[in-house]
N, C-alpha and C. Protein backbone atom coordinates (compact mmCIF):
# COMPACT_ATOMS: atom_id res chain seq x y z
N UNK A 1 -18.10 13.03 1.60
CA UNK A 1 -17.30 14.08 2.18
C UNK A 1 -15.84 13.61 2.23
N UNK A 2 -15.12 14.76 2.40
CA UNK A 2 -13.60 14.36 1.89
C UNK A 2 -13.16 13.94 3.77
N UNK A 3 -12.43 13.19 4.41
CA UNK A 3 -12.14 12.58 5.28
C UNK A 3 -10.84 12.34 5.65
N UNK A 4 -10.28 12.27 7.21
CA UNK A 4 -8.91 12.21 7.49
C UNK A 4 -9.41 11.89 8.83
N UNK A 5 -8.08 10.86 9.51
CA UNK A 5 -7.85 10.47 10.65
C UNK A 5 -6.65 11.39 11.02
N UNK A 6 -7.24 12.52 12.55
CA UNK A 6 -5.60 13.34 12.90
C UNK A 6 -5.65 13.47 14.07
N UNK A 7 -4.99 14.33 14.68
CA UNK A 7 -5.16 15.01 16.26
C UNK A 7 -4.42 16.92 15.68
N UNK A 8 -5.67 17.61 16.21
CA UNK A 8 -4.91 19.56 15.74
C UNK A 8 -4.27 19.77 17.04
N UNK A 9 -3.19 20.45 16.79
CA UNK A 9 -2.40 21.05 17.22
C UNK A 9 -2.89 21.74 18.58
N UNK A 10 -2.51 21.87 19.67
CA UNK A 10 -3.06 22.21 20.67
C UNK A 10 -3.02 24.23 20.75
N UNK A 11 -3.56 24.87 21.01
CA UNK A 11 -3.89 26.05 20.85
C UNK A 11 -2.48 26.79 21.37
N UNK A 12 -1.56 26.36 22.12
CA UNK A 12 -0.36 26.83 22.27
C UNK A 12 0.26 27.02 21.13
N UNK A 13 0.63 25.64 20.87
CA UNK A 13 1.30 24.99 20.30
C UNK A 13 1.48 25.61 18.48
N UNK A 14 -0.15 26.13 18.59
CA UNK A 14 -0.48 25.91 17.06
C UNK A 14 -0.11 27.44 16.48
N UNK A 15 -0.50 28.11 17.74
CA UNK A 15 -0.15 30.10 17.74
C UNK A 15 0.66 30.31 17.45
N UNK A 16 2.24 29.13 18.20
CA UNK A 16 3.75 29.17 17.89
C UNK A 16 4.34 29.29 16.56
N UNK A 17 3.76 28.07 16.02
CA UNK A 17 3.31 27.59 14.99
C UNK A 17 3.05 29.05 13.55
N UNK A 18 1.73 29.18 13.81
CA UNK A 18 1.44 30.15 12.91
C UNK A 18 1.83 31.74 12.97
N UNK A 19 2.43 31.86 14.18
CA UNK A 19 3.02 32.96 14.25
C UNK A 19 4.57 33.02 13.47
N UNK A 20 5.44 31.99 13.73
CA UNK A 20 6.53 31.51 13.00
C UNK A 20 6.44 31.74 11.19
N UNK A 21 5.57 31.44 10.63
CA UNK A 21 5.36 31.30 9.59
C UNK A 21 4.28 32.72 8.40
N UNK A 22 3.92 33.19 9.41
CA UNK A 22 3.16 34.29 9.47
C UNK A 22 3.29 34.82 7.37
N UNK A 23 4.58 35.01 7.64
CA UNK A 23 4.96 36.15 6.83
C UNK A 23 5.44 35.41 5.36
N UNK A 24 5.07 33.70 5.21
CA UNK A 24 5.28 33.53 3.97
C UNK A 24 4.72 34.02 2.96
N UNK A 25 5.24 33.71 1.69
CA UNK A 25 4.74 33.91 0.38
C UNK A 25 3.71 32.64 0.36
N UNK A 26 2.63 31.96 0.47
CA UNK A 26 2.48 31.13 0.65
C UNK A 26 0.85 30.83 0.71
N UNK A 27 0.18 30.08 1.21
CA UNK A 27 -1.12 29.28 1.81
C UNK A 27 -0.37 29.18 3.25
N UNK A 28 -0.85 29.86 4.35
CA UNK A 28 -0.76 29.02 5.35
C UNK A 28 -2.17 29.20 6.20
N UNK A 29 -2.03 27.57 6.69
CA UNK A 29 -3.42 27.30 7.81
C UNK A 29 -3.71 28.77 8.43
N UNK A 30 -5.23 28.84 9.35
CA UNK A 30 -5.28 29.17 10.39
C UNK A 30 -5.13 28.33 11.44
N UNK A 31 -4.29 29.00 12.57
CA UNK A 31 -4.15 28.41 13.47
C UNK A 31 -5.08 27.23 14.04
N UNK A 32 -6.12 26.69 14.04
CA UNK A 32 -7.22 26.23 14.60
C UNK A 32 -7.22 25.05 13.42
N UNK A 33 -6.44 25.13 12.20
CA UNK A 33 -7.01 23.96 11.50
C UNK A 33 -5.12 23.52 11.48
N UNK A 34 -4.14 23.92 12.11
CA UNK A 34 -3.07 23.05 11.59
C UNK A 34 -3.23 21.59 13.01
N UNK A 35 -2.56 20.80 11.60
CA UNK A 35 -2.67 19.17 12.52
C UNK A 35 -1.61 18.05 11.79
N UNK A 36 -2.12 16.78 12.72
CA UNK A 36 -1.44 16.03 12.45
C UNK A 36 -1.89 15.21 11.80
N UNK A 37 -1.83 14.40 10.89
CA UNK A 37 -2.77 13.25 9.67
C UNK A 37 -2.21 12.24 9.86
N UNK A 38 -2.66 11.13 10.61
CA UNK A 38 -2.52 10.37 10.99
C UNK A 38 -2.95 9.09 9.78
N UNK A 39 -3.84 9.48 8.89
CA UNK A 39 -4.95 8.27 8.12
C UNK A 39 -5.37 9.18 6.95
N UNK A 40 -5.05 9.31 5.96
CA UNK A 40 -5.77 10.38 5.17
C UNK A 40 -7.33 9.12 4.26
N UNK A 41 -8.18 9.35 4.60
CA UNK A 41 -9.36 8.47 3.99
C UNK A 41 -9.66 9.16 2.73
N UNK A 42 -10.08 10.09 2.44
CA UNK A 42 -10.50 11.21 0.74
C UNK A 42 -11.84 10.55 0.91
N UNK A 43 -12.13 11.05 -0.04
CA UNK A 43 -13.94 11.02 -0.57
C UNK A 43 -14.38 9.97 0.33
N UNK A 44 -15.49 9.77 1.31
CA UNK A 44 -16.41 9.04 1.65
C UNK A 44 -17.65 9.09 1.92
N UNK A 45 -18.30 8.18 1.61
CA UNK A 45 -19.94 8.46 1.67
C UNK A 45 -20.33 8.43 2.84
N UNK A 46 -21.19 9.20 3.55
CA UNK A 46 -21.67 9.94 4.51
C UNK A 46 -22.01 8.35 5.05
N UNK A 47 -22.86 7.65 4.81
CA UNK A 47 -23.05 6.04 5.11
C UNK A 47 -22.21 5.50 5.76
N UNK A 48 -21.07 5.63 5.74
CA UNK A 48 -19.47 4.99 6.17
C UNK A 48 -18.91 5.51 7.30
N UNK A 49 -19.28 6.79 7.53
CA UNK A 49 -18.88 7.18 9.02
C UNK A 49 -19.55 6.89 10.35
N UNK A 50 -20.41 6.30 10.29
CA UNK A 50 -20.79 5.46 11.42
C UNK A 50 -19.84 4.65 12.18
N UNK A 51 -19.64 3.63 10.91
CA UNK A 51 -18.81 2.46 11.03
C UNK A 51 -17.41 2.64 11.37
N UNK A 52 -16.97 3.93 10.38
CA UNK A 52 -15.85 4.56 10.71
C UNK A 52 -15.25 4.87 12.02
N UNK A 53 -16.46 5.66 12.32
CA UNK A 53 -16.00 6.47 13.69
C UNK A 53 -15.70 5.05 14.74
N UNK A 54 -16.86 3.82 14.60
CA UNK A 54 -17.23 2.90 15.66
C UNK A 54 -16.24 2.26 15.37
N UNK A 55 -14.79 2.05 14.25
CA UNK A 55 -13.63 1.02 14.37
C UNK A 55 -12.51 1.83 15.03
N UNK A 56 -12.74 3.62 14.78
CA UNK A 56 -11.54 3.77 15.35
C UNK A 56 -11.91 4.43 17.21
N UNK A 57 -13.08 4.71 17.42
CA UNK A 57 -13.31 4.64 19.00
C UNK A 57 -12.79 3.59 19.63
N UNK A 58 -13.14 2.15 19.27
CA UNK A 58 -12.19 0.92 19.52
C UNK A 58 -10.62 1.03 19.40
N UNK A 59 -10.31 1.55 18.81
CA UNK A 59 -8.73 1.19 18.29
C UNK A 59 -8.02 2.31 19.32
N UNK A 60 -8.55 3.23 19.20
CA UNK A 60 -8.29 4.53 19.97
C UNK A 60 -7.94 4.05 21.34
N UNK A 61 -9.28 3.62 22.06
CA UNK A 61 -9.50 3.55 23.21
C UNK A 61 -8.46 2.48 23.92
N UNK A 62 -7.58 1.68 23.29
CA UNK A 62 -6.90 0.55 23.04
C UNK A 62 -5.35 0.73 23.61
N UNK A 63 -5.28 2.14 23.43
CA UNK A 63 -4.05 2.96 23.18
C UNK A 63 -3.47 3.74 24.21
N UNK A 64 -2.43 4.32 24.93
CA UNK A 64 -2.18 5.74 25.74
C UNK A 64 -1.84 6.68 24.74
N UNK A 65 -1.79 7.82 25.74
CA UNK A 65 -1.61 9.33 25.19
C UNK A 65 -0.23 9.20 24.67
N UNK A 66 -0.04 10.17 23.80
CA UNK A 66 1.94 9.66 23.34
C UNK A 66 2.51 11.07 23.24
N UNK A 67 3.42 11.59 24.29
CA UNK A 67 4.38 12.41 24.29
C UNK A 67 5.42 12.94 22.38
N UNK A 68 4.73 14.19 22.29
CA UNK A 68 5.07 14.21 21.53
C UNK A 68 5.83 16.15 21.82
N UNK A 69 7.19 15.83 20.55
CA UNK A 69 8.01 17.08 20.54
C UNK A 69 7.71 17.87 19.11
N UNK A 70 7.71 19.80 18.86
CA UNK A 70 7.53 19.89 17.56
C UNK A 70 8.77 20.05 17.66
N UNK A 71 9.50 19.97 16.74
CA UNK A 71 11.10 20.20 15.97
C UNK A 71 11.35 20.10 14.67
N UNK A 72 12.01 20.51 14.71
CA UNK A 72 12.96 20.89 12.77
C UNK A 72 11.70 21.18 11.54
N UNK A 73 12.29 21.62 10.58
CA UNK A 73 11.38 21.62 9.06
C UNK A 73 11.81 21.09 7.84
N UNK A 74 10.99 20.86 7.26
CA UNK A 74 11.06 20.51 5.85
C UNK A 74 10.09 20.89 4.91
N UNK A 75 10.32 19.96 3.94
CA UNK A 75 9.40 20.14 2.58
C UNK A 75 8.71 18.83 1.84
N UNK A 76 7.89 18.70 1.38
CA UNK A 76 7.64 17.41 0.38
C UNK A 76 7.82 18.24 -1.20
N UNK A 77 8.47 17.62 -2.11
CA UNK A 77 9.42 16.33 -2.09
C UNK A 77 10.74 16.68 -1.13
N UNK A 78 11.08 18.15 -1.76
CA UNK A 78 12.14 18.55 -1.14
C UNK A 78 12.41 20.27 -0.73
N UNK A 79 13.39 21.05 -0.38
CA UNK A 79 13.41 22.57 0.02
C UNK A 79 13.41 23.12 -1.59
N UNK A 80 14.15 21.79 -2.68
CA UNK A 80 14.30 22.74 -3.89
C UNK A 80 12.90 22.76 -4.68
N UNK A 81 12.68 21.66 -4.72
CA UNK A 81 11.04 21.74 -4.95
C UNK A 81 9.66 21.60 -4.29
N UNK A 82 9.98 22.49 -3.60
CA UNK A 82 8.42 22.56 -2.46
C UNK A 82 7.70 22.74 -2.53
N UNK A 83 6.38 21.67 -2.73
CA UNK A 83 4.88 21.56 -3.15
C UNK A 83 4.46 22.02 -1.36
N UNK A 84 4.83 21.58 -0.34
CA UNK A 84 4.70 21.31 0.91
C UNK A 84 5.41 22.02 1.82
N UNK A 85 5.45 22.94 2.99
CA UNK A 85 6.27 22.95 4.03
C UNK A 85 6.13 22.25 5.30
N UNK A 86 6.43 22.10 5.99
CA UNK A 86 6.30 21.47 7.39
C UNK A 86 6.83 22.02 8.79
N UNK A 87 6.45 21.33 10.00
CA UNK A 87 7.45 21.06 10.66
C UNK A 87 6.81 19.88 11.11
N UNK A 88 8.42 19.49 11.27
CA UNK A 88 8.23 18.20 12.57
C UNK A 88 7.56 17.60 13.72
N UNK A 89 6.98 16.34 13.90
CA UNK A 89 6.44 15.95 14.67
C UNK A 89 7.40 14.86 15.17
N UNK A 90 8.30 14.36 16.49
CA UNK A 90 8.76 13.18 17.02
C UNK A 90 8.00 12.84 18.20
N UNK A 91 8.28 11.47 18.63
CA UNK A 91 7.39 11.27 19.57
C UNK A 91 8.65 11.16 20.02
N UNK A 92 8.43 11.33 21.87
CA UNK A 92 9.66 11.59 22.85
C UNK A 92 10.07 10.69 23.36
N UNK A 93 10.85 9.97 23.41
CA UNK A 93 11.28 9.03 23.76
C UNK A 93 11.06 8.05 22.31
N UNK A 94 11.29 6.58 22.61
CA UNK A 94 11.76 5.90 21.28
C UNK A 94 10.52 4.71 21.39
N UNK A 95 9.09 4.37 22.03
CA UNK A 95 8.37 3.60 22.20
C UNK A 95 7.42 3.20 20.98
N UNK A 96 7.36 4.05 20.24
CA UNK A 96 6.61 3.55 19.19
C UNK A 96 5.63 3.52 18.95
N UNK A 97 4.43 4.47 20.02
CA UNK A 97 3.18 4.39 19.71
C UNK A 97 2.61 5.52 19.02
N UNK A 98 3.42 6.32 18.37
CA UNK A 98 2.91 7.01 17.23
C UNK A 98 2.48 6.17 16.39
N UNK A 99 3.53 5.43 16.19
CA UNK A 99 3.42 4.85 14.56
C UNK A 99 2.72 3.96 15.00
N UNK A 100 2.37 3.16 16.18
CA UNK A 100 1.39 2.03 16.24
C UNK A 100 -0.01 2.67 16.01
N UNK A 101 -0.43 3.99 16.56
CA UNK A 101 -1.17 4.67 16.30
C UNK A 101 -1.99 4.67 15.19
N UNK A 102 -0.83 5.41 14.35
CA UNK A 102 -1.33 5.39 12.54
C UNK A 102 -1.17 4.36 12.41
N UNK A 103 -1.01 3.27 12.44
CA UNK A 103 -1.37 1.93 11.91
C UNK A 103 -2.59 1.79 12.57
N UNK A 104 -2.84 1.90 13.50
CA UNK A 104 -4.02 1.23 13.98
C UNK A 104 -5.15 1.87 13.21
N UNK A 105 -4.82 3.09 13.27
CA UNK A 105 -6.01 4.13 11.82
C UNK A 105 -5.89 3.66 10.75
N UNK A 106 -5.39 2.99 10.16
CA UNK A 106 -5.29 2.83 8.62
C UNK A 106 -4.20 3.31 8.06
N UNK A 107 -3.13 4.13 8.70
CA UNK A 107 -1.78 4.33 7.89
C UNK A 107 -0.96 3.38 7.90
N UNK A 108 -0.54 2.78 6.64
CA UNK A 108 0.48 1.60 6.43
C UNK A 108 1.69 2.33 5.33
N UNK A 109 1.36 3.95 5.27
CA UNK A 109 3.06 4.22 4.76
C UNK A 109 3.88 3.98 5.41
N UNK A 110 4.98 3.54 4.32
CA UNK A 110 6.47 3.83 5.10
C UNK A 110 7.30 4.16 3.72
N UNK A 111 8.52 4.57 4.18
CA UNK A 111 8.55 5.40 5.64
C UNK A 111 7.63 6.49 5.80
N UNK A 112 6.76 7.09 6.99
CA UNK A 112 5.98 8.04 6.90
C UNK A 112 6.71 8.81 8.43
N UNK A 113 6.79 10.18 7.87
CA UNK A 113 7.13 10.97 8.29
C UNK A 113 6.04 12.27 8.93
N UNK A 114 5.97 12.22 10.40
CA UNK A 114 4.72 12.77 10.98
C UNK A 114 5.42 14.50 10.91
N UNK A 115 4.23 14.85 10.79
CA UNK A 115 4.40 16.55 10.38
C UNK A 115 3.14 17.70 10.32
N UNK A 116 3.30 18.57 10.56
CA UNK A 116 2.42 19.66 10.60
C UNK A 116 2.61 20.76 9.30
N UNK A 117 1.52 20.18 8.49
CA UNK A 117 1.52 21.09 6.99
C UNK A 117 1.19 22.65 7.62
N UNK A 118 2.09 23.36 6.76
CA UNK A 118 2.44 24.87 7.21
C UNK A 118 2.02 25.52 6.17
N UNK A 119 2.49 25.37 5.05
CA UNK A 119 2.23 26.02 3.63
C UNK A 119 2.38 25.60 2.63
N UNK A 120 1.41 25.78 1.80
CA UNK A 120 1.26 25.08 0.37
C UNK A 120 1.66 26.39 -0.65
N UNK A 121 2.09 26.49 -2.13
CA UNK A 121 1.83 27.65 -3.02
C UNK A 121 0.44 28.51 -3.10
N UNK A 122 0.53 29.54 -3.39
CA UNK A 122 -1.15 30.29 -3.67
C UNK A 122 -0.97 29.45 -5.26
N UNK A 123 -0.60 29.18 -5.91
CA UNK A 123 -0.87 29.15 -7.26
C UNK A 123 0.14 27.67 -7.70
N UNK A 124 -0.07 27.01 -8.79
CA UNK A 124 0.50 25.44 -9.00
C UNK A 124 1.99 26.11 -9.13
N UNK A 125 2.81 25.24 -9.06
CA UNK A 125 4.23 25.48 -8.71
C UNK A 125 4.88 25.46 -7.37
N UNK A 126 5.73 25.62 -7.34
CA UNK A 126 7.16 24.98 -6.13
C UNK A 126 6.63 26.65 -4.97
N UNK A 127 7.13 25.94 -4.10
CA UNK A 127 7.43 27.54 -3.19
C UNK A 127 9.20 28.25 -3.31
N UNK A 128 9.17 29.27 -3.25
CA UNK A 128 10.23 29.66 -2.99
C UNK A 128 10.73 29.11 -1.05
N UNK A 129 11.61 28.95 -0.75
CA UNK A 129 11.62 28.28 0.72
C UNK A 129 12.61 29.64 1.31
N UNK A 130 12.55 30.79 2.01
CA UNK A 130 13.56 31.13 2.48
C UNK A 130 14.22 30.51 3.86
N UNK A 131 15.53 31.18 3.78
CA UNK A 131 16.23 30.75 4.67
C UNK A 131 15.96 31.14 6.56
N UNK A 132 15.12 31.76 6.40
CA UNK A 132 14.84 31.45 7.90
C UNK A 132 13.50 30.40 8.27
N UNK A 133 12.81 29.95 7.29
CA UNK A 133 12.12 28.97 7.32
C UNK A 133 13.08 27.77 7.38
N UNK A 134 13.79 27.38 7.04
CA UNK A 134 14.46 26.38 7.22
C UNK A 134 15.56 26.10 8.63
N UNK A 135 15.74 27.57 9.13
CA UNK A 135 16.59 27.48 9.37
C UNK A 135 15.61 27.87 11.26
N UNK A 136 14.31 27.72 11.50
CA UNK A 136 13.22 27.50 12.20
C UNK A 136 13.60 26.64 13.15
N UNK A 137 13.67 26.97 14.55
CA UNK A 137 13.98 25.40 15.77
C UNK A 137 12.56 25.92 16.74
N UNK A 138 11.50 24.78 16.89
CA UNK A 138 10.86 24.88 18.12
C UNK A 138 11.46 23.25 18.70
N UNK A 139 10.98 23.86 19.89
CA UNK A 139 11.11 22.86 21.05
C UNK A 139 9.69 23.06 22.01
N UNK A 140 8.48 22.65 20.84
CA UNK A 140 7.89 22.57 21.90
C UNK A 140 7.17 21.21 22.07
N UNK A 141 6.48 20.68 23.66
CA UNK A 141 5.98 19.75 23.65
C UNK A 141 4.21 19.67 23.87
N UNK A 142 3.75 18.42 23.27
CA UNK A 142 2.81 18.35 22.86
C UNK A 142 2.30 16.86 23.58
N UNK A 143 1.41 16.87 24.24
CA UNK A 143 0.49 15.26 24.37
C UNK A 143 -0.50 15.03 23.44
N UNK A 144 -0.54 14.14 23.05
CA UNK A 144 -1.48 13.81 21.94
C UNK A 144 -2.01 12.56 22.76
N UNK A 145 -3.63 13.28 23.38
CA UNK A 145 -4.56 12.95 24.00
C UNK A 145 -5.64 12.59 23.06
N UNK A 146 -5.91 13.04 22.26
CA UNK A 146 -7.83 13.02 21.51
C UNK A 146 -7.07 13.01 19.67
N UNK A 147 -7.99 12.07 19.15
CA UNK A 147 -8.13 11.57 17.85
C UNK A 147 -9.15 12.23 17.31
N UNK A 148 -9.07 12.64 16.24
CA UNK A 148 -10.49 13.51 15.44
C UNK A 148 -10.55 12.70 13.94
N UNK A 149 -11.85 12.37 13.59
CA UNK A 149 -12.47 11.92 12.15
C UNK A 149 -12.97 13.35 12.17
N UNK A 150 -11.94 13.63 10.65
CA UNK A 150 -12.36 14.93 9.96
C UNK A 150 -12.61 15.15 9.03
N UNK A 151 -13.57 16.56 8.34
CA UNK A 151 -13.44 16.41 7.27
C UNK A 151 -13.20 17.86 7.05
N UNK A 152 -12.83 17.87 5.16
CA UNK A 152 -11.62 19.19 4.99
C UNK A 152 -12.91 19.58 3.77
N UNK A 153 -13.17 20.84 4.03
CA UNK A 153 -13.81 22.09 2.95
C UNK A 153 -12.65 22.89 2.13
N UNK A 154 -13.22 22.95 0.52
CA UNK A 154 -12.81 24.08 0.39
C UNK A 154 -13.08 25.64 0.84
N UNK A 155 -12.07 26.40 1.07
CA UNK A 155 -12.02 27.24 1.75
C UNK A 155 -11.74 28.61 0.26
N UNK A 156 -11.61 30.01 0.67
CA UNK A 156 -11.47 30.90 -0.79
C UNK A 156 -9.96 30.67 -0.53
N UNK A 157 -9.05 31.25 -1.99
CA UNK A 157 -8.17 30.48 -2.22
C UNK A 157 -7.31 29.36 -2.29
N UNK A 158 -7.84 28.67 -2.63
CA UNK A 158 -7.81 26.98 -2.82
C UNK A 158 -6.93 26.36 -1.74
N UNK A 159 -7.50 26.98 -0.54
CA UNK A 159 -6.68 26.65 1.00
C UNK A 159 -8.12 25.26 0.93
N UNK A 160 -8.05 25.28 2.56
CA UNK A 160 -9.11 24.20 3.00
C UNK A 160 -8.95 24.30 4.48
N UNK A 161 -10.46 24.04 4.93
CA UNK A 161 -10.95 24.10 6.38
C UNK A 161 -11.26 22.84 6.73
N UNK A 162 -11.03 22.65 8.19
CA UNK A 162 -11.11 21.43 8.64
C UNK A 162 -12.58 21.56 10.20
N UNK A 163 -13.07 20.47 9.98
CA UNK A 163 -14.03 20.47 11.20
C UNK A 163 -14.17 18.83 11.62
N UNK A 164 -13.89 18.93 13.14
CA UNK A 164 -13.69 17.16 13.76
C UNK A 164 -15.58 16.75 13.30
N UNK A 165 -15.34 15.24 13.50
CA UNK A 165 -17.06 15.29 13.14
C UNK A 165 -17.36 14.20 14.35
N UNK A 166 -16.16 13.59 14.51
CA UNK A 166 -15.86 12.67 16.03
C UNK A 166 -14.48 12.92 16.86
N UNK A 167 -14.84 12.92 17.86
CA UNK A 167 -13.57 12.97 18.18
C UNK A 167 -13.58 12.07 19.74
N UNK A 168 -11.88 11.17 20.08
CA UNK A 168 -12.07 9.80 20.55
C UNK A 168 -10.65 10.01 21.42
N UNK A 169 -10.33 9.83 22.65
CA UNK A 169 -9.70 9.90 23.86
C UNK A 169 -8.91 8.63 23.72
N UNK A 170 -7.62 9.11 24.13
CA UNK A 170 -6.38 8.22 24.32
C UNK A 170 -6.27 8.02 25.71
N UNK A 171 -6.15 6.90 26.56
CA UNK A 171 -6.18 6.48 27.53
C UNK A 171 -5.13 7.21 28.40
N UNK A 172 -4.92 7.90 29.49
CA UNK A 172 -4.16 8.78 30.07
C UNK A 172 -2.95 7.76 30.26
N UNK A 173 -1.45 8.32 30.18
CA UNK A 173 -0.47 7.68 29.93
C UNK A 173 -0.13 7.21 31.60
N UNK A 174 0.00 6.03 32.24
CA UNK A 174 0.24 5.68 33.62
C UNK A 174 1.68 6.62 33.69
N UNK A 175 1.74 6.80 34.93
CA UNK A 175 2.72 7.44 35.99
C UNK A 175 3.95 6.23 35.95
């Protein structure tokens, strides 16, 4: 099964989210599957998630909750050629346990840039990006409490569905 280390978008958060974006030309999530990818794993044999789930319940549990803001957008590679849209994920304040986070899952990109995939093309090629997509400000905030081992279905039109298969608690952040 195809596999990812994330935390989805909290049901506020995610409505904001997909309501904002509603009206692209585009692939966009349903609300309920946009998130954050913390570890992308791909193909793994059903055998392996045992072990899986049992290194990152440890690693997880290891950790606090991490204050996080959505803000600004982008694209992968870029707005002129956009395979990808986004928005932004920062963590609030400057402590660093996002990224200790995804390391502790298995992400060792850098630079890696945390984000909430918005829209992909219906068909191979760039998106057109208009200008009020770019030009998009939330301010909203987010705790990122619970870790999910997921895995992603194809869905009809070569979108994709996501369902947690574990999911693992971040230690409540002290006062």
């Amino acid at each position: 099964m195809r596999l990812f280390v994330g935390a989805f978008a909290p049901p506020d958060v995610a409505a904001a989210i997909r309501g904002a974006v509603a009206g692209l030309a585009a692939r966009v999530p349903v609300a309920e599957d946009i998130h954050l990818t913390l570890h992308f794993l791909g193909e793994t044999d059903d055998a392996a998630v045992p072990g899986i789930a049992a290194a990152l319940e440890r690693e997880v549990a290891r950790r606090s909750e991490v204050p996080l803001w959505i803000r600004g957008t982008g694209a992968f590679p870029d707005f002129e050629r956009a395979r990808v849209l986004w928005i932004g994920v920062e963590e609030a304040g400057a402590a660093g346990r996002l990224l200790d986070l995804a390391r502790a899952v298995g992400n060792v990109e850098s630079p890696w840039t945390p984000h909430l995939t918005v829209a992909r093309p219906r068909r191979r090629g760039h998106l057109e990006v208009p200008e009020p997509f770019r030009a998009l400000r939330f301010d909203l905030p987010w705790t990122l409490a619970e870790v999910h081992l997921a895995a992603s279905s194809p869905a009809p039109e070569g979108s994709a569905r996501y369902r947690s298969i574990a999911r693992f608690r971040l230690r409540p952040e002290s006062l």
